[in-house]
N, C-alpha and C. Protein backbone atom coordinates (compact mmCIF):
# COMPACT_ATOMS: atom_id res chain seq x y z
N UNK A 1 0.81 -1.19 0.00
CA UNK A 1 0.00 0.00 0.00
C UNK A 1 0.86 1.26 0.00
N UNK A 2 1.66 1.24 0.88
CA UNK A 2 2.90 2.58 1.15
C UNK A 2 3.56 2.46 -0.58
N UNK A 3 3.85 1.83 -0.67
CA UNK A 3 4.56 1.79 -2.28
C UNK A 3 3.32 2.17 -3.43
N UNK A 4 2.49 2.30 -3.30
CA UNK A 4 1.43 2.38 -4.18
C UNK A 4 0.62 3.77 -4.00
N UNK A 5 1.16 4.31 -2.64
CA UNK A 5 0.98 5.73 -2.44
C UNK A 5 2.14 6.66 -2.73
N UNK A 6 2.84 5.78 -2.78
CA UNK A 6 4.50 6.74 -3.26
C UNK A 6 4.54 6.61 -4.73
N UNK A 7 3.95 5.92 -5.79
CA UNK A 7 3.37 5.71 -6.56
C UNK A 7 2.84 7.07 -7.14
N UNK A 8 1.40 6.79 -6.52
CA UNK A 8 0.39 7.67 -6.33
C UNK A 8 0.94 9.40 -6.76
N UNK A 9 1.61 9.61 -5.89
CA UNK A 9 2.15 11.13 -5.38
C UNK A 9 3.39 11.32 -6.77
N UNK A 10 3.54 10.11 -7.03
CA UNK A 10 5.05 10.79 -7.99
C UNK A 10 4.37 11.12 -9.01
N UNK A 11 3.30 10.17 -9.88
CA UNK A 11 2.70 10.64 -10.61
C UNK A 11 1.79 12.12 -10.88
N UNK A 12 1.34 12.34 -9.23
CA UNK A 12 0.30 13.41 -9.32
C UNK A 12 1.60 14.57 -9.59
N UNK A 13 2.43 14.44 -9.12
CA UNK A 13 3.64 15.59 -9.01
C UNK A 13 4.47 15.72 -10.26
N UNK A 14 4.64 14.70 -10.85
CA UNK A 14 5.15 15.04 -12.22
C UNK A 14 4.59 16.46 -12.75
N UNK A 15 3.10 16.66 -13.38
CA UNK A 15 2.81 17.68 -13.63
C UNK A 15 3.43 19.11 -13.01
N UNK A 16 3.32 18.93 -11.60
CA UNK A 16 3.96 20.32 -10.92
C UNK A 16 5.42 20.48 -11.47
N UNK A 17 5.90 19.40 -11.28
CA UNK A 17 7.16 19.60 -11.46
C UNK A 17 7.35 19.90 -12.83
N UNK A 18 7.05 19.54 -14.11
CA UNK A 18 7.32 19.93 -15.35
C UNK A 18 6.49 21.50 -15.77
N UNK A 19 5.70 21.45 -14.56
CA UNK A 19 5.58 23.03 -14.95
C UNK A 19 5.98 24.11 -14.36
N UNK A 20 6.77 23.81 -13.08
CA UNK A 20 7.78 24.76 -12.71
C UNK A 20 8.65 24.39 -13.73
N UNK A 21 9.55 23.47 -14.63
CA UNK A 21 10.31 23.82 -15.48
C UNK A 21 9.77 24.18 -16.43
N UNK A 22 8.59 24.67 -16.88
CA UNK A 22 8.15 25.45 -17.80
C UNK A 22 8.13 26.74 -17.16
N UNK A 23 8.02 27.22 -16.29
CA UNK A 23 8.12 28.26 -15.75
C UNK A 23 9.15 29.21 -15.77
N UNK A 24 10.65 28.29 -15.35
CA UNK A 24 11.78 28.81 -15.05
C UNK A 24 12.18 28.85 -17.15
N UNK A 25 11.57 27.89 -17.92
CA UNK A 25 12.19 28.45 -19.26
C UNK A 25 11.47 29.56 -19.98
N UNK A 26 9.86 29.87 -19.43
CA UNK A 26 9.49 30.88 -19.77
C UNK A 26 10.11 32.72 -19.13
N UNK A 27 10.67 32.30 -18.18
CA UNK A 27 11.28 33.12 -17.83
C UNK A 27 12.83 33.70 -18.08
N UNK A 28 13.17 32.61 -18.75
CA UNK A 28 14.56 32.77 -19.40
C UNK A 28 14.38 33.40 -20.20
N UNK A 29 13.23 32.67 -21.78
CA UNK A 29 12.68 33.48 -22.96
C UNK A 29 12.44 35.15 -22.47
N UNK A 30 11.74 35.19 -20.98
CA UNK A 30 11.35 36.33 -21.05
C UNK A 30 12.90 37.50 -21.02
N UNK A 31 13.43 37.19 -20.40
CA UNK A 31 15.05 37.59 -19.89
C UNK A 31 15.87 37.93 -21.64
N UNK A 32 15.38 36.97 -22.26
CA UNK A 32 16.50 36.78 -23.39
C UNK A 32 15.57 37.95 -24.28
N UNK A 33 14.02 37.94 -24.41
CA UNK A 33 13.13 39.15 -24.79
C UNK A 33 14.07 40.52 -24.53
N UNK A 34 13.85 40.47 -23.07
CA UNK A 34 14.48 41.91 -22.63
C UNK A 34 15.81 42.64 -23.25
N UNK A 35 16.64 41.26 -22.98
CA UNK A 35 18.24 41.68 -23.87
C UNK A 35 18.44 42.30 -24.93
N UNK A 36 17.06 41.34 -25.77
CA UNK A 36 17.00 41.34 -27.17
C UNK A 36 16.31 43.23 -27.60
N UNK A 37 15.02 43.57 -26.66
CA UNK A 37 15.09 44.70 -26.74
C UNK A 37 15.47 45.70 -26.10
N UNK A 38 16.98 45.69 -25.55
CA UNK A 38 17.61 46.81 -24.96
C UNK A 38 18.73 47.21 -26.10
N UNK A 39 19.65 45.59 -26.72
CA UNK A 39 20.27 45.52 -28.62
C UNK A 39 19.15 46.56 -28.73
N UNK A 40 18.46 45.97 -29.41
CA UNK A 40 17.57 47.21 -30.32
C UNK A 40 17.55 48.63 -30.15
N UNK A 41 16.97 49.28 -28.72
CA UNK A 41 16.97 50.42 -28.09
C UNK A 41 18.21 51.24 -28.28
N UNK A 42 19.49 50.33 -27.90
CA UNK A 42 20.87 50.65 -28.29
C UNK A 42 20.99 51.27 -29.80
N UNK A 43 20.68 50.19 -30.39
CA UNK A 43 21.03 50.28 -31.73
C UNK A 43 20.58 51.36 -32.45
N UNK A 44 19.28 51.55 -31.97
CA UNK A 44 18.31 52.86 -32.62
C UNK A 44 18.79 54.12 -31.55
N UNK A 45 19.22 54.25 -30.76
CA UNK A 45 19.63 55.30 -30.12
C UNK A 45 21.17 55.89 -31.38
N UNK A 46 22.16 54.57 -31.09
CA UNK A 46 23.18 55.20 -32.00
C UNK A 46 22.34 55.72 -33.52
N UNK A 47 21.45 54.40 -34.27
CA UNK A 47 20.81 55.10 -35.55
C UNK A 47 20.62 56.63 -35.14
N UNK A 48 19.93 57.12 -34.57
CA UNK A 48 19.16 58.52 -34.38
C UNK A 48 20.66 59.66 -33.87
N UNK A 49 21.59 59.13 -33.18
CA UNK A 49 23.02 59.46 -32.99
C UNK A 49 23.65 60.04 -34.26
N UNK A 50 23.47 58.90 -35.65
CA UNK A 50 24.43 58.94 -36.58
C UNK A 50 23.67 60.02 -37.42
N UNK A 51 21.96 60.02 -37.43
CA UNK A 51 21.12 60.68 -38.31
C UNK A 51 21.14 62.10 -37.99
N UNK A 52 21.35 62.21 -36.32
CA UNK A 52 21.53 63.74 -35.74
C UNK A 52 23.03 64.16 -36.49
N UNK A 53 24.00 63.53 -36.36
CA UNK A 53 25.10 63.88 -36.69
C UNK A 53 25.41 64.22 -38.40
N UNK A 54 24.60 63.14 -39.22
CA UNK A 54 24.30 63.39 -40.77
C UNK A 54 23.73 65.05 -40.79
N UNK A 55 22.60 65.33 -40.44
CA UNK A 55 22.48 66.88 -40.46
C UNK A 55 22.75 67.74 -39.90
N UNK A 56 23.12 67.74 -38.79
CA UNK A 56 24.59 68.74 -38.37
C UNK A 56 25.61 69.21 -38.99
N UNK A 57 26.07 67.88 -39.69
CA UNK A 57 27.63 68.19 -40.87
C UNK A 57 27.22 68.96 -41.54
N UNK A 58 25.87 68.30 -42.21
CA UNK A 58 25.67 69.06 -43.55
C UNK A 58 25.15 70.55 -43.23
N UNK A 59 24.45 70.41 -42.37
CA UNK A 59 23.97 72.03 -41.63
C UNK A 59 25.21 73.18 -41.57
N UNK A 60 26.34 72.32 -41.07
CA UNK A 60 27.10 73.22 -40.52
C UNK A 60 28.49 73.66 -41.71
N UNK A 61 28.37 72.80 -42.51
CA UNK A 61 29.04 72.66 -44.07
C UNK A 61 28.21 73.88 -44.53
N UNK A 62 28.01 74.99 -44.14
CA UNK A 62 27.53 76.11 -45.18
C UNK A 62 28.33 77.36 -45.38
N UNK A 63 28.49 77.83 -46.88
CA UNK A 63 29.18 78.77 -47.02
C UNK A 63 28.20 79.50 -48.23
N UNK A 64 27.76 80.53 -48.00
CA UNK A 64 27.00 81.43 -48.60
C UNK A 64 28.21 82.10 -50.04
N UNK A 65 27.27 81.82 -51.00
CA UNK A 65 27.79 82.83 -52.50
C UNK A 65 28.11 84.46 -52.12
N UNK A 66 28.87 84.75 -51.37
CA UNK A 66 28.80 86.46 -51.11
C UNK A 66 29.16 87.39 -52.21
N UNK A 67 29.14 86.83 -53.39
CA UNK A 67 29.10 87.43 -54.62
C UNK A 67 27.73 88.14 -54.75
N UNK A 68 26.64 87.31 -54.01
CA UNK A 68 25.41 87.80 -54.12
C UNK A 68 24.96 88.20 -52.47
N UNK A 69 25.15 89.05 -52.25
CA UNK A 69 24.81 89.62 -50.83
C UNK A 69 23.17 88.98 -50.35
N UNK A 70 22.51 89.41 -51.37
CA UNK A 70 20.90 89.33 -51.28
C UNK A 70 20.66 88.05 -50.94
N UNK A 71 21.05 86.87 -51.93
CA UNK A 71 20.96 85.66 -52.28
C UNK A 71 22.05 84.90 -50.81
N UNK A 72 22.60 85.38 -50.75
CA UNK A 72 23.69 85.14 -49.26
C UNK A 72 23.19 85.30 -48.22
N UNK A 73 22.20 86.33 -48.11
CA UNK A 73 21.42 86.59 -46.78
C UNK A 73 20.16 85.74 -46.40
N UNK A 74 19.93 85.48 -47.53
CA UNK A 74 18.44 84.87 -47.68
C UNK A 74 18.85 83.37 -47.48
N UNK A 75 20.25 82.99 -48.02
CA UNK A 75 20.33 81.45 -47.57
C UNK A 75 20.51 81.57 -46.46
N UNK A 76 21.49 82.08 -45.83
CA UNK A 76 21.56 82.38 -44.39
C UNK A 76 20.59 81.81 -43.40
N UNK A 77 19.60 82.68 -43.77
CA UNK A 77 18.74 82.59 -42.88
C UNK A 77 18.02 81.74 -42.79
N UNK A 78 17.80 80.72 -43.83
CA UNK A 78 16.84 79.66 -44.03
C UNK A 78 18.09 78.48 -42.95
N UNK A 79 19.64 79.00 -43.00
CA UNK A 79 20.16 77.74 -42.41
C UNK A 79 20.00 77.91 -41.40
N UNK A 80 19.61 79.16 -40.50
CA UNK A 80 19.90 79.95 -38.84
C UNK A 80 18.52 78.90 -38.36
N UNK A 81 17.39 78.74 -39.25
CA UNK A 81 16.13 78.24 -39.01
C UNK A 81 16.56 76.23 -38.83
N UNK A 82 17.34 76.34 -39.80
CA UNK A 82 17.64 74.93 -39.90
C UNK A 82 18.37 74.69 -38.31
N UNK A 83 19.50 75.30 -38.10
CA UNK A 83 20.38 74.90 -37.05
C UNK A 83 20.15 75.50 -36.09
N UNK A 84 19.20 75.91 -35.90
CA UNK A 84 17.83 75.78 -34.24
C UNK A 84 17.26 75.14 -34.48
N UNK A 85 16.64 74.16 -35.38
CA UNK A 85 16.20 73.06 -35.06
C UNK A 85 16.72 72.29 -34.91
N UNK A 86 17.45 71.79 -35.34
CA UNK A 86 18.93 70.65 -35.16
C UNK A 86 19.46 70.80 -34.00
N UNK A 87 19.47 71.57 -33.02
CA UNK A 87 20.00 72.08 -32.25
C UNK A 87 18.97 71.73 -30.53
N UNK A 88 17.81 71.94 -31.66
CA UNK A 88 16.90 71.63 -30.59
C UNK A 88 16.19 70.73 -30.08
N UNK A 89 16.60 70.03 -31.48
CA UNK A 89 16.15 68.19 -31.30
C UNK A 89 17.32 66.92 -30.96
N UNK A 90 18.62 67.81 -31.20
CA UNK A 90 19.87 67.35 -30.32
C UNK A 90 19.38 66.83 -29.00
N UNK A 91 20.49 65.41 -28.35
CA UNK A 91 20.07 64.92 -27.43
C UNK A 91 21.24 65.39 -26.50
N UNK A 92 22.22 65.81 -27.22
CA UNK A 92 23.68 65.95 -27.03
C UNK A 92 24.14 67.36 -26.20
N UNK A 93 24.55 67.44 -25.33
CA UNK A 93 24.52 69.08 -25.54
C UNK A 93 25.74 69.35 -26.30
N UNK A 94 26.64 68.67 -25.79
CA UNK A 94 27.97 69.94 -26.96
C UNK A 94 27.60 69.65 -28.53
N UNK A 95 27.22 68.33 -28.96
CA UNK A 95 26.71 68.97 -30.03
C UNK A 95 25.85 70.37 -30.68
N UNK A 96 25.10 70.49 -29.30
CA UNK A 96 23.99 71.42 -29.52
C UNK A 96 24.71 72.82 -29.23
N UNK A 97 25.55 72.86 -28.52
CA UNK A 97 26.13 74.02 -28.54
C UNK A 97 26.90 74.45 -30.00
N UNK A 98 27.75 73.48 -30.40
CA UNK A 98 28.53 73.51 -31.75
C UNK A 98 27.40 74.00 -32.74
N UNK A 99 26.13 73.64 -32.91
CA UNK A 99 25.27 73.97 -33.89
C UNK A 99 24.94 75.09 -33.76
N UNK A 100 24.91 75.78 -32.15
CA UNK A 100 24.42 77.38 -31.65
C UNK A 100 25.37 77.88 -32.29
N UNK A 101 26.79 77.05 -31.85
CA UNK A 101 27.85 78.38 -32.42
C UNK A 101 27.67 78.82 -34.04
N UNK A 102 27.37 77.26 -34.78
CA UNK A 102 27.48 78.05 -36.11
C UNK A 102 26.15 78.76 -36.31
N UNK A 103 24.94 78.46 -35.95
CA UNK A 103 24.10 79.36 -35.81
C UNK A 103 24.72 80.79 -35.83
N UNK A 104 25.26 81.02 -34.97
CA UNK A 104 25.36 82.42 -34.37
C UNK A 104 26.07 82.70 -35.48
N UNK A 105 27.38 82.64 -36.01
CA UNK A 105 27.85 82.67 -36.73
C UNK A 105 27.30 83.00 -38.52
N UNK A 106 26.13 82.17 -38.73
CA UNK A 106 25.44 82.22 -39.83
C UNK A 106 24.44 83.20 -40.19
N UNK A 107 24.21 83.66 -38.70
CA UNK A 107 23.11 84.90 -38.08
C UNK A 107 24.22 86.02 -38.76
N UNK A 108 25.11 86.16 -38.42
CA UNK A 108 25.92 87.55 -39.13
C UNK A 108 25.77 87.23 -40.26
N UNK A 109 25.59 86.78 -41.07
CA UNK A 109 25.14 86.34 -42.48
C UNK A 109 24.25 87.13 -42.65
N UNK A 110 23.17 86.57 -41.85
CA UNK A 110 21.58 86.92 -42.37
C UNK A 110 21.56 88.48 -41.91
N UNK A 111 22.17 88.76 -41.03
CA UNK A 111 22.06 90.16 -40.63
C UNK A 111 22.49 91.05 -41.71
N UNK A 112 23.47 90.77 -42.51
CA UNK A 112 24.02 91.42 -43.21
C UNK A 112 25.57 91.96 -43.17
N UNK A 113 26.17 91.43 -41.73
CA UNK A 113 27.33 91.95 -40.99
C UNK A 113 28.34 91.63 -41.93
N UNK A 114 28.40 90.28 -42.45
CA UNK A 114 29.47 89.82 -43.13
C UNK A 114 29.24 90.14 -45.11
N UNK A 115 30.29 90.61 -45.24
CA UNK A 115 30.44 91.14 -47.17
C UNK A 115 31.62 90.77 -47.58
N UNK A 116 31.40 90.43 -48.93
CA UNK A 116 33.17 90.08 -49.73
C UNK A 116 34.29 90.05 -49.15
N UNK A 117 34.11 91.23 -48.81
CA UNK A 117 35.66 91.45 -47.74
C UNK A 117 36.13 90.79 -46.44
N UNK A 118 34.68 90.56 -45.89
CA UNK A 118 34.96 89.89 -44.76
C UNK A 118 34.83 88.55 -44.74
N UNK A 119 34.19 87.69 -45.65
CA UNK A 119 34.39 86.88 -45.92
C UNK A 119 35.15 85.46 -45.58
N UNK A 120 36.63 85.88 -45.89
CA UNK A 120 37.55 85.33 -46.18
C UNK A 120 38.18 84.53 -44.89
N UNK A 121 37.67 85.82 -43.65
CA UNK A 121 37.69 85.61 -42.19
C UNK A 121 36.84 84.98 -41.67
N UNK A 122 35.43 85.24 -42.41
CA UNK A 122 34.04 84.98 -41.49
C UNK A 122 34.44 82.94 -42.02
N UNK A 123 34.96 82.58 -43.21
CA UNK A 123 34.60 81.25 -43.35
C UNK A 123 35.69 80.51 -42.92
N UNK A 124 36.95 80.85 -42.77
CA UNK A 124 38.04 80.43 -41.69
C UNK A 124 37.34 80.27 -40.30
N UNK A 125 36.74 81.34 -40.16
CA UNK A 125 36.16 81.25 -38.68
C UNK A 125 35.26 79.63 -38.24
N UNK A 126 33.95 79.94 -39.63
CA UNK A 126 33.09 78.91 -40.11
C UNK A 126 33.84 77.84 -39.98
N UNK A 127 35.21 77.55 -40.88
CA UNK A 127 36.04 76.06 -40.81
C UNK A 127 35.97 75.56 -39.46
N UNK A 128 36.72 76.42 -38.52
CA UNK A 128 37.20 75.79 -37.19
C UNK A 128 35.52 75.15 -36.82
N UNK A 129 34.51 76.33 -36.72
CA UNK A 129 32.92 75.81 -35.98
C UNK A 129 32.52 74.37 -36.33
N UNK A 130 32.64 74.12 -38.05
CA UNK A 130 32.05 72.87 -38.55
C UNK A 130 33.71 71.62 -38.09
N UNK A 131 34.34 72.07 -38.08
CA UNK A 131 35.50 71.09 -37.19
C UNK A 131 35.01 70.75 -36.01
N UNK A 132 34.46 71.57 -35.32
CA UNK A 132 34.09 70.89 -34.25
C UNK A 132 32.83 70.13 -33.96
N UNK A 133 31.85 70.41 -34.84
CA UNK A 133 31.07 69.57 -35.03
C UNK A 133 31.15 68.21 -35.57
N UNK A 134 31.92 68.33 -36.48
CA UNK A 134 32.48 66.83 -37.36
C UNK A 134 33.17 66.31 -35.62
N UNK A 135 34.16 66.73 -34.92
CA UNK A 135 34.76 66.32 -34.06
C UNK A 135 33.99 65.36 -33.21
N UNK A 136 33.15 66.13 -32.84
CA UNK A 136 31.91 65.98 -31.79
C UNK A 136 31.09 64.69 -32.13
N UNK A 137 31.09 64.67 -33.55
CA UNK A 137 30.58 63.65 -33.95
C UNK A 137 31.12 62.20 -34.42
N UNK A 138 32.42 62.36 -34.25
CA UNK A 138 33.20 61.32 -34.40
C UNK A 138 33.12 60.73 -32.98
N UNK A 139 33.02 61.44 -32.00
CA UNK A 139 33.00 60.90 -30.44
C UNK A 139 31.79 60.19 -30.19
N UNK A 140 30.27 60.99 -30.69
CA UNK A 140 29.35 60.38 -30.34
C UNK A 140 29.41 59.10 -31.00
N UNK A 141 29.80 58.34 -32.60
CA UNK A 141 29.89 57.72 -33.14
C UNK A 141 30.71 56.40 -32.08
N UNK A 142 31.91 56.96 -31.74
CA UNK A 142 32.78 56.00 -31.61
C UNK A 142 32.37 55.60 -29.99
């Protein structure tokens, strides 16, 4: 009888027992889920990293025709619009500062401050600003 109740019990317990090990592997899956979307989160953080940094360069890559003052001012200003937004959807701050600076910088443009003559200075100046943005962005990259 004792053997036939020990019997009894192993059988009823099998079930428990194979479903705590269903338990502990659903919980692994769940674990290996999580990993799997934090990779991702990562991954799309750098994506949105590399995409902020794609229009920055190019934002900050601007040099106005000052052959045409009018036509120079007017691009200007469409970039001053561009690189406050870029600036403002930055997650980064020194990026976001580097984009203020050439902002600011591009603003004497639109103002009218910078002409032919000055030029020559204002886009030397420009070089070093977009250097540091490219810089900035080699860091966030790497």
């Amino acid at each position: 009888m004792r053997a036939r109740m020990r019997i009894v019990v192993a059988v009823l317990s099998l079930p428990l027992l194979a479903g705590l090990a269903a338990c502990g592997e659903i919980q692994e899956a769940q674990q290996g889920l999580q990993d799997a979307n934090q990779q991702i989160q990562g991954a799309q953080q750098t994506l949105d990293s590399a995409q902020a940094c794609l229009q920055a360069i190019n934002a900050a890559n601007f040099v106005p025709n000052f052959a045409d003052p009018q036509k120079a001012q007017a691009d200007a200003q469409a970039k001053v619009t561009e690189l406050q937004k870029l600036a403002n959807e930055t997650g980064d701050e020194t990026l976001k500062q580097n984009l203020l600076d050439v902002q600011d910088s591009v603003q004497q443009v639109a103002d009218g401050k910078v002409d032919i003559e000055a030029s020559a200075e204002w886009t030397s100046a420009q070089l070093d600003k977009y250097q540091a943005v490219t810089t900035t962005c080699s860091r966030l990259g790497g």
